[in-house]
Structures are given as C-alpha cells and as structure tokens.
PDB file of N, CA and C in Angstrom:
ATOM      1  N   UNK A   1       2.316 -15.294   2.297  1.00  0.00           N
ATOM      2  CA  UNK A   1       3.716 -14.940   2.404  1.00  0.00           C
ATOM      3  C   UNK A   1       3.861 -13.821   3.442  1.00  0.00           C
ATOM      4  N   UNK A   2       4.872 -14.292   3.918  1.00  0.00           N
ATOM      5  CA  UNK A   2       5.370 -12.867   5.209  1.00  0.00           C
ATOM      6  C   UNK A   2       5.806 -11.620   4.546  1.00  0.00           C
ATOM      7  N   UNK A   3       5.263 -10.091   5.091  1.00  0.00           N
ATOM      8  CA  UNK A   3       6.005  -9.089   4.283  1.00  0.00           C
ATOM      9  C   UNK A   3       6.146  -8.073   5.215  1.00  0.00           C
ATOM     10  N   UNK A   4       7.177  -7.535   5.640  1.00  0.00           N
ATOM     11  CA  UNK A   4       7.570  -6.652   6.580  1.00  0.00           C
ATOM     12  C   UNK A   4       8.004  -5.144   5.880  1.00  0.00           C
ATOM     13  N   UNK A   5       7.213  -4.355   6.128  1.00  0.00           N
ATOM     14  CA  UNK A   5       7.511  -2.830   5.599  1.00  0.00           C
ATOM     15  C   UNK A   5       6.931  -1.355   6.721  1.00  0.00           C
ATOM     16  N   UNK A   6       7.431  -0.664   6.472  1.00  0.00           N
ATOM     17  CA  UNK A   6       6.692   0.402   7.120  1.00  0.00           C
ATOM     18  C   UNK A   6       5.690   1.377   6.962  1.00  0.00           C
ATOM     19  N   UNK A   7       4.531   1.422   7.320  1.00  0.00           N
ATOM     20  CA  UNK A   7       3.654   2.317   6.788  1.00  0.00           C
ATOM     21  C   UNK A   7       3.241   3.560   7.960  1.00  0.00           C
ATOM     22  N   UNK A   8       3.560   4.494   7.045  1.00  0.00           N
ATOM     23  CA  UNK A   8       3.286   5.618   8.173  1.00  0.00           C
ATOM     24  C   UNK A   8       4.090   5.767   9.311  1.00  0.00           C
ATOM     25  N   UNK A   9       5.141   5.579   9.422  1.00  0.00           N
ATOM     26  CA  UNK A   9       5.955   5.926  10.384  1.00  0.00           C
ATOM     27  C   UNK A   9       6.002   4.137  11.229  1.00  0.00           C
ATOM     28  N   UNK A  10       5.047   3.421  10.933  1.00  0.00           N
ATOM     29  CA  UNK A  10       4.949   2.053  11.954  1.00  0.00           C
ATOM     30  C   UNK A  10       5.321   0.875  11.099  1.00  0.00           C
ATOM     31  N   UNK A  11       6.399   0.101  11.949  1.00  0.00           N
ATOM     32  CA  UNK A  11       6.656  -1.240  11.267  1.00  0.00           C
ATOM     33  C   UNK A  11       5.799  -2.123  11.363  1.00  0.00           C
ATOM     34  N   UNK A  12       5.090  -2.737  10.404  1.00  0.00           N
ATOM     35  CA  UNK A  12       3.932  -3.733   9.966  1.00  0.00           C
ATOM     36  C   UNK A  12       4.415  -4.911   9.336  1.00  0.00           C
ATOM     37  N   UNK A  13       3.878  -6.089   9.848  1.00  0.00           N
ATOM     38  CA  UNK A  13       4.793  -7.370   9.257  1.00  0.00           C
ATOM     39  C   UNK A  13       3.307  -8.397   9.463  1.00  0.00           C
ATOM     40  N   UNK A  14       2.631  -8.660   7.615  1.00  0.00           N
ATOM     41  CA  UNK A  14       1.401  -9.143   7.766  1.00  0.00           C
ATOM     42  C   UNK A  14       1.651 -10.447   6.939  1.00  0.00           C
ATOM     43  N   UNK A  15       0.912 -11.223   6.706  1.00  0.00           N
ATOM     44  CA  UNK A  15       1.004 -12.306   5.683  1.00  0.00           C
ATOM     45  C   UNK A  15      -0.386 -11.904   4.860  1.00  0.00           C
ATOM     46  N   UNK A  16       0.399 -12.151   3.213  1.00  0.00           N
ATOM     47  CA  UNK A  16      -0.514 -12.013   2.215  1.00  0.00           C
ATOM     48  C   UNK A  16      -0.562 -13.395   1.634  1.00  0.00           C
ATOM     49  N   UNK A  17      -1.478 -13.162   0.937  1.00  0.00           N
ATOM     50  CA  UNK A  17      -1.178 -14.355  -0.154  1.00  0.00           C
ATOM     51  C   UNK A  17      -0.013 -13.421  -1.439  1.00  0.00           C
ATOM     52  N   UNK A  18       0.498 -14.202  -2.425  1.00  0.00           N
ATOM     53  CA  UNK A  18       1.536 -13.673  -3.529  1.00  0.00           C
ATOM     54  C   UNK A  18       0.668 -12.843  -4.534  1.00  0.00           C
ATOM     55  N   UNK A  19      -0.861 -12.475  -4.728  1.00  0.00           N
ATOM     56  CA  UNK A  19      -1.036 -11.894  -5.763  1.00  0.00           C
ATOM     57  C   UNK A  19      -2.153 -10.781  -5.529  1.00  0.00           C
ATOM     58  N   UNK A  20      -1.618 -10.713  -3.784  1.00  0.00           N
ATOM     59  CA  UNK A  20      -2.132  -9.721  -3.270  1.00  0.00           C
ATOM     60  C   UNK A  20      -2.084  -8.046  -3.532  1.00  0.00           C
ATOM     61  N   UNK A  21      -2.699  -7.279  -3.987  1.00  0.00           N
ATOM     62  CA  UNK A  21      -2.384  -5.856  -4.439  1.00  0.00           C
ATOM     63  C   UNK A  21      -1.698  -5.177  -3.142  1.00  0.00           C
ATOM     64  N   UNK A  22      -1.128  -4.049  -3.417  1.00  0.00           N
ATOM     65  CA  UNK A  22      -0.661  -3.316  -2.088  1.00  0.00           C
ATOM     66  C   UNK A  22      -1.789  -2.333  -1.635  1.00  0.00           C
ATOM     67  N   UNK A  23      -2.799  -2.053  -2.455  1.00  0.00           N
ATOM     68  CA  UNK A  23      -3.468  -1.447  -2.102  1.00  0.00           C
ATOM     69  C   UNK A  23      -4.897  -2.118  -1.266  1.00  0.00           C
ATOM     70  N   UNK A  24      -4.981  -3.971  -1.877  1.00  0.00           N
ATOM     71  CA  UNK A  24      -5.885  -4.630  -1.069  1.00  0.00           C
ATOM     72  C   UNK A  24      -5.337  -4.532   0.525  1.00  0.00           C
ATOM     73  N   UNK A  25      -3.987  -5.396   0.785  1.00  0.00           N
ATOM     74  CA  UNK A  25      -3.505  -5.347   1.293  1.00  0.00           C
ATOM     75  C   UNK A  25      -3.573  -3.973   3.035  1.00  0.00           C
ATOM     76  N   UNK A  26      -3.322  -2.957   1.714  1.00  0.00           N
ATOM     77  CA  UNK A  26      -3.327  -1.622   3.167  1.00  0.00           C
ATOM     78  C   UNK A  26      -4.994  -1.543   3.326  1.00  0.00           C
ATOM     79  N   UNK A  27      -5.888  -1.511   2.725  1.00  0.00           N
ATOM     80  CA  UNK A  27      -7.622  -1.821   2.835  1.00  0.00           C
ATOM     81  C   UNK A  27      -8.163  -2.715   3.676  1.00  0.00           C
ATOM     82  N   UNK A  28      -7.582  -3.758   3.286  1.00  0.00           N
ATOM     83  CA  UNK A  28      -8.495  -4.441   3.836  1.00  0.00           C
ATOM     84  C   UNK A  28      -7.837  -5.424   4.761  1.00  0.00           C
ATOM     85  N   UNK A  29      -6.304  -5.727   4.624  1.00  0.00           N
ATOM     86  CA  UNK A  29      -5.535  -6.198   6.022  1.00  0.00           C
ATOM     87  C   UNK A  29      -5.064  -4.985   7.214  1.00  0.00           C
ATOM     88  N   UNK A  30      -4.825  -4.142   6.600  1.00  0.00           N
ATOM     89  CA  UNK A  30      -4.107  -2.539   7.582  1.00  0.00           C
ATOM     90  C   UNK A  30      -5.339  -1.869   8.006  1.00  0.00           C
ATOM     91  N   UNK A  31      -6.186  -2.073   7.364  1.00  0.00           N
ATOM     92  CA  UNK A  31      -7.384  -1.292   7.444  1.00  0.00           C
ATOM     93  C   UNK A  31      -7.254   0.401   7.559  1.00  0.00           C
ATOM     94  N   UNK A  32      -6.409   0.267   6.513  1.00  0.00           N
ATOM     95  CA  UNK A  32      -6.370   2.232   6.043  1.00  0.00           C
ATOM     96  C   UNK A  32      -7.037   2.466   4.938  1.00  0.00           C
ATOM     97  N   UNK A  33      -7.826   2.773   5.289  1.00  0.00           N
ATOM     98  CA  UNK A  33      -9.089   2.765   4.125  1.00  0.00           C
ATOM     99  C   UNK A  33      -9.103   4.133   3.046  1.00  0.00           C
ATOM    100  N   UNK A  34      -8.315   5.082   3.602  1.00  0.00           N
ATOM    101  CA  UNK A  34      -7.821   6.112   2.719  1.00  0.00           C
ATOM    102  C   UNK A  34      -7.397   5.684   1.105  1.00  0.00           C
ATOM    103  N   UNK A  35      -6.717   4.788   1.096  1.00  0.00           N
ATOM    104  CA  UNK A  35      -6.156   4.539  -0.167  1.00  0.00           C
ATOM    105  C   UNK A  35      -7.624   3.809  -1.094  1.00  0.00           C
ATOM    106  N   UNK A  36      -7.998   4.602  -1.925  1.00  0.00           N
ATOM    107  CA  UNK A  36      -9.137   3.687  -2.640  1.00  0.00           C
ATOM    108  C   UNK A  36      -8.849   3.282  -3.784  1.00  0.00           C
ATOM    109  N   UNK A  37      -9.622   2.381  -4.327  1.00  0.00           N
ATOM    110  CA  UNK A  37      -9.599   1.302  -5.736  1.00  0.00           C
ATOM    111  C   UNK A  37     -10.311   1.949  -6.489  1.00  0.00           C
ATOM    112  N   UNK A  38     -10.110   2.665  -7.668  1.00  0.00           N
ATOM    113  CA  UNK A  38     -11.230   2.941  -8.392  1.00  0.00           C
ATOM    114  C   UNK A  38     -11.111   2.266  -9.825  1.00  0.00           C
ATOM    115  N   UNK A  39     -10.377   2.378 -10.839  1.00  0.00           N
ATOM    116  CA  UNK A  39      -9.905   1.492 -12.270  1.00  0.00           C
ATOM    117  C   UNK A  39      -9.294   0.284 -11.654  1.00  0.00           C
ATOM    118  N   UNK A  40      -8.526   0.091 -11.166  1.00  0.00           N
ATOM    119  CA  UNK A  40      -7.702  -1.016 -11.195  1.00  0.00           C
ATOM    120  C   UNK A  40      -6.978  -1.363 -11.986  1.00  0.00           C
ATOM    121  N   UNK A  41      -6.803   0.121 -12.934  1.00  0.00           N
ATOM    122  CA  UNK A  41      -5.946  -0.118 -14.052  1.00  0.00           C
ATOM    123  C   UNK A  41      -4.756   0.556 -13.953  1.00  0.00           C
ATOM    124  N   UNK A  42      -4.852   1.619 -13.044  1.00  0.00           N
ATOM    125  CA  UNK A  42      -3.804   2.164 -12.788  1.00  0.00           C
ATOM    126  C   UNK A  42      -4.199   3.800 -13.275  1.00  0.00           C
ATOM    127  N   UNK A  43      -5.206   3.814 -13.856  1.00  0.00           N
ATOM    128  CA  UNK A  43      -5.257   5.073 -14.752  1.00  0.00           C
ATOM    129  C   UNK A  43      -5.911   6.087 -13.913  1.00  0.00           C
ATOM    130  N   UNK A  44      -6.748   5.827 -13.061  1.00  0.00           N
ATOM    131  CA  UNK A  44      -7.606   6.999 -12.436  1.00  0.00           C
ATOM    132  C   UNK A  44      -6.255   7.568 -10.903  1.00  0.00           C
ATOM    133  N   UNK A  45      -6.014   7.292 -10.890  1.00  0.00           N
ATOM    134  CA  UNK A  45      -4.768   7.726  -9.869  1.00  0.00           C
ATOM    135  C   UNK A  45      -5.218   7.515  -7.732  1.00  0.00           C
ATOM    136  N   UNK A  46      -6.935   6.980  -7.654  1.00  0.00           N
ATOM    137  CA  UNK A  46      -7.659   7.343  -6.512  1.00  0.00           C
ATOM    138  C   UNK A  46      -6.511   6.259  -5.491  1.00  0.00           C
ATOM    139  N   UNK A  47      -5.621   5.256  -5.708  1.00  0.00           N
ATOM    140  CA  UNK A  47      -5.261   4.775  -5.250  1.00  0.00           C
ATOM    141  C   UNK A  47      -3.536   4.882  -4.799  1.00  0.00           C
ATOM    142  N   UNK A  48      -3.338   6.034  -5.254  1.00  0.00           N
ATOM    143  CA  UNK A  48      -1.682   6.726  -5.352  1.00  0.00           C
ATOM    144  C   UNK A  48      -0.963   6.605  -3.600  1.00  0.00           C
ATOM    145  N   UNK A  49      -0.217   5.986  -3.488  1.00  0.00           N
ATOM    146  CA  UNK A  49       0.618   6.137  -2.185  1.00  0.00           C
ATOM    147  C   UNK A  49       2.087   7.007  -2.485  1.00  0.00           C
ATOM    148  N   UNK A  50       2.672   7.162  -1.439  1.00  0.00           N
ATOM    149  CA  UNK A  50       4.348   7.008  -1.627  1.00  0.00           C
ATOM    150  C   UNK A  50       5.142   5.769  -1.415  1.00  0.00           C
ATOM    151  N   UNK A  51       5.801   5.405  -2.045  1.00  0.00           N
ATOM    152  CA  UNK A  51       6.936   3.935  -1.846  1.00  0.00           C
ATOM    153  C   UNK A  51       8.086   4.517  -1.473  1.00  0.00           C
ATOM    154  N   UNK A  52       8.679   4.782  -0.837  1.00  0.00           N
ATOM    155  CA  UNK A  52      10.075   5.012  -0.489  1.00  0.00           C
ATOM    156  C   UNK A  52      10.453   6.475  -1.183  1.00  0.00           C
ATOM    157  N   UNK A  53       9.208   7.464  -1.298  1.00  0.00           N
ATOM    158  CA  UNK A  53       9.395   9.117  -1.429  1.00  0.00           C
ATOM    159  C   UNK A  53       8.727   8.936  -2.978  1.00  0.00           C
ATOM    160  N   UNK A  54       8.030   7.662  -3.564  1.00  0.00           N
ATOM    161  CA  UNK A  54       7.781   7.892  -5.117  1.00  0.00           C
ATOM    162  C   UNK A  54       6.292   7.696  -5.363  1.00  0.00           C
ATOM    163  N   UNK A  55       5.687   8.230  -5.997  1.00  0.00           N
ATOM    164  CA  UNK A  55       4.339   8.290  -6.152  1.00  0.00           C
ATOM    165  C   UNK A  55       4.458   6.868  -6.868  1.00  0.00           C
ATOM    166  N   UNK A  56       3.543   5.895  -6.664  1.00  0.00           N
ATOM    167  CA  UNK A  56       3.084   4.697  -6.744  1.00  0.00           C
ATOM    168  C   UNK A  56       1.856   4.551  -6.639  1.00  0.00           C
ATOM    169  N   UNK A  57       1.188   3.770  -7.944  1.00  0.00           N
ATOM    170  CA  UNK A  57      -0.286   3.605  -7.762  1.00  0.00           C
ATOM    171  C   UNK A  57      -0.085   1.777  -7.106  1.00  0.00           C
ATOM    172  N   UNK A  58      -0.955   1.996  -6.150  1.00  0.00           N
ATOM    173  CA  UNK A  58      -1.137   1.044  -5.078  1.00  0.00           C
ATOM    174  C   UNK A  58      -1.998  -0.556  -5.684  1.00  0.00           C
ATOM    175  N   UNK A  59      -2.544  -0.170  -6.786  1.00  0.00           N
ATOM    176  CA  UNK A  59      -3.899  -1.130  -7.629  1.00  0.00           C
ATOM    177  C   UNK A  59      -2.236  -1.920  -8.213  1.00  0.00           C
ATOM    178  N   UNK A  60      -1.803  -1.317  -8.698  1.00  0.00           N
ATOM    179  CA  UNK A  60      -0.440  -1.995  -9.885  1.00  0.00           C
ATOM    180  C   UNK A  60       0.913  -2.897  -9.237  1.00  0.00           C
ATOM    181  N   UNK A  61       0.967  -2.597  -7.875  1.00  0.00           N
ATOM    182  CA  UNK A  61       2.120  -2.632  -6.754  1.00  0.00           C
ATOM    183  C   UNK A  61       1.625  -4.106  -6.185  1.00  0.00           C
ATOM    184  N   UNK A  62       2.241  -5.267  -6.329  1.00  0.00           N
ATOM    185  CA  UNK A  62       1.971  -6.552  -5.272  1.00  0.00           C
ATOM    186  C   UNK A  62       2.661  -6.155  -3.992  1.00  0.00           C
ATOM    187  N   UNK A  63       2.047  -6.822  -3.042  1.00  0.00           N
ATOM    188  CA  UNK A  63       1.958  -6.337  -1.305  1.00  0.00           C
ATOM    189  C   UNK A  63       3.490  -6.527  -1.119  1.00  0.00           C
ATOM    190  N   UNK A  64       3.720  -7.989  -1.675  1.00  0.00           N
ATOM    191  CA  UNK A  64       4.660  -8.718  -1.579  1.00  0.00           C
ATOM    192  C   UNK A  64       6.179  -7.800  -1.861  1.00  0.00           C
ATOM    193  N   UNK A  65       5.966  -6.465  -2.553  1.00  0.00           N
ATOM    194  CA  UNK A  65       6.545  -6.121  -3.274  1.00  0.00           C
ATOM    195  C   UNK A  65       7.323  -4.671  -2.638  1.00  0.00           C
ATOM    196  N   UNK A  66       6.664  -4.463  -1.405  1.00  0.00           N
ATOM    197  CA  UNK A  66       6.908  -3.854  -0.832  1.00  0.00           C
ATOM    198  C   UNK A  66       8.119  -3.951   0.283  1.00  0.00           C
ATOM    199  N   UNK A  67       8.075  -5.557   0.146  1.00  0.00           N
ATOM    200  CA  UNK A  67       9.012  -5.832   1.428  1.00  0.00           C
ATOM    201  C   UNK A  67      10.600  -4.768   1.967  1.00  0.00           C
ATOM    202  N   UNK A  68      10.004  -4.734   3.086  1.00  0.00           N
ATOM    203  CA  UNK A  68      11.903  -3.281   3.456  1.00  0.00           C
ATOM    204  C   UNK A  68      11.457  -1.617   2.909  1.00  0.00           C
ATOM    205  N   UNK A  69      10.112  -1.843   2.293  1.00  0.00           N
ATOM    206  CA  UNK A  69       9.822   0.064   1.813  1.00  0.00           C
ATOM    207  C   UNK A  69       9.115   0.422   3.003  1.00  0.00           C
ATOM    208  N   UNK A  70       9.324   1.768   2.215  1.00  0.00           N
ATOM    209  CA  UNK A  70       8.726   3.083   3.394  1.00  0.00           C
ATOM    210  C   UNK A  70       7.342   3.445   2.813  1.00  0.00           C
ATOM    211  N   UNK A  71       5.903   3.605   3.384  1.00  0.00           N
ATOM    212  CA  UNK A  71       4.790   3.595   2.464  1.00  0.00           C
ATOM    213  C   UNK A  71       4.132   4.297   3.126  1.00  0.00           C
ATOM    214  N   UNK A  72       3.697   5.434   1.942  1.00  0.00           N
ATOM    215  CA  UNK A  72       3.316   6.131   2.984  1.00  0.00           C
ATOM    216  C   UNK A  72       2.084   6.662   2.392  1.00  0.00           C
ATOM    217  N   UNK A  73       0.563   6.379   3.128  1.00  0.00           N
ATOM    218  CA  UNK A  73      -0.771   6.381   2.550  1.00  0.00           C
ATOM    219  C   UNK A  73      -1.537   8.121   2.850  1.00  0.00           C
ATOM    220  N   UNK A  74      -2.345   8.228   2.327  1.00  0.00           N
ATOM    221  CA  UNK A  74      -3.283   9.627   2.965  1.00  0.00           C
ATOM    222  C   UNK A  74      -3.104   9.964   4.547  1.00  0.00           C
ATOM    223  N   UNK A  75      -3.460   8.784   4.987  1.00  0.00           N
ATOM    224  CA  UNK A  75      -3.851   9.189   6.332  1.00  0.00           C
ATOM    225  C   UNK A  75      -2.147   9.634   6.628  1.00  0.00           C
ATOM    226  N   UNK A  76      -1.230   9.120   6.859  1.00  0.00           N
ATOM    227  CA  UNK A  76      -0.329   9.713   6.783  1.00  0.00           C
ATOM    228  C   UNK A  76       0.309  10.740   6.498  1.00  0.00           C
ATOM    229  N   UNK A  77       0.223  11.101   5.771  1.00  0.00           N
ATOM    230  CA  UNK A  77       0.092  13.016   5.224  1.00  0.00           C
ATOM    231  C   UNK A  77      -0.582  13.568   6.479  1.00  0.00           C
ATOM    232  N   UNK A  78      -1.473  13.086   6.904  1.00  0.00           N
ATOM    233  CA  UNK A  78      -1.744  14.853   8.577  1.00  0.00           C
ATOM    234  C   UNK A  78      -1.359  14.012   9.638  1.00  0.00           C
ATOM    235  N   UNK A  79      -0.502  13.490   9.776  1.00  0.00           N
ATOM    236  CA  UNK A  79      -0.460  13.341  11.098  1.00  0.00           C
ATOM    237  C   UNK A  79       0.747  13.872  11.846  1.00  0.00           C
TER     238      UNK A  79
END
C-alpha cells in the first residue's frame, strides 16, 4: 500500500505491505535506524517516536497509519 507522511522535516511516500509496523517501516524501508525494537509489546518504550507532537510507540503504530502525519524519529531531535 502507498503511504505518504513526513518524517523529519522530509516528505516520504513508500509502499508497505498493510501489517507493516511504523517502526519496521522507518528501519528497515527509511533506514533510520535510531528508532529500535526491543518488546514489541509496547512496554519497554526503545521504540518511542513523535506522531504529529505525541509520543507514540512505533512497535504498536501500522505504517499505514501514519498516512498525512508529522513523524518525528531520534535522529531528528539534533538536527
């Protein structure tokens, strides 16, 4: 599926499959490797982004789900 959002200041428009995580997604299609997987349950927090100014764990979030947000990962924070 097509999903168009912004990460880090840059508009990104990738195709996922539908049950793609947002955090696979920024890993291993965006290749921002900042955001890491650690539970996958949501509980350890190593995978926390911003969605549109809101702390969001990235493991819990489908890619798909992002479509039209503002996302904003580690590496983002220093730049």
């Amino acid at each position: 599926m097509p999903v168009r959002f912004e990460v880090n200041g840059n508009s990104v428009s990738v195709d996922v499959e539908p049950r793609m995580t947002l955090a696979d997604c920024l890993r291993h299609v965006l290749r921002l490797t900042g955001t890491h997987v650690g539970c996958e349950h949501g509980v350890c927090g190593a995978c926390t982004i911003l969605v549109d100014g809101a702390a969001v764990r990235a493991c819990l979030m489908l890619a798909v789900q992002a479509e039209g947000s503002e996302v904003v990962t580690i590496e983002g924070l220093f730049q």
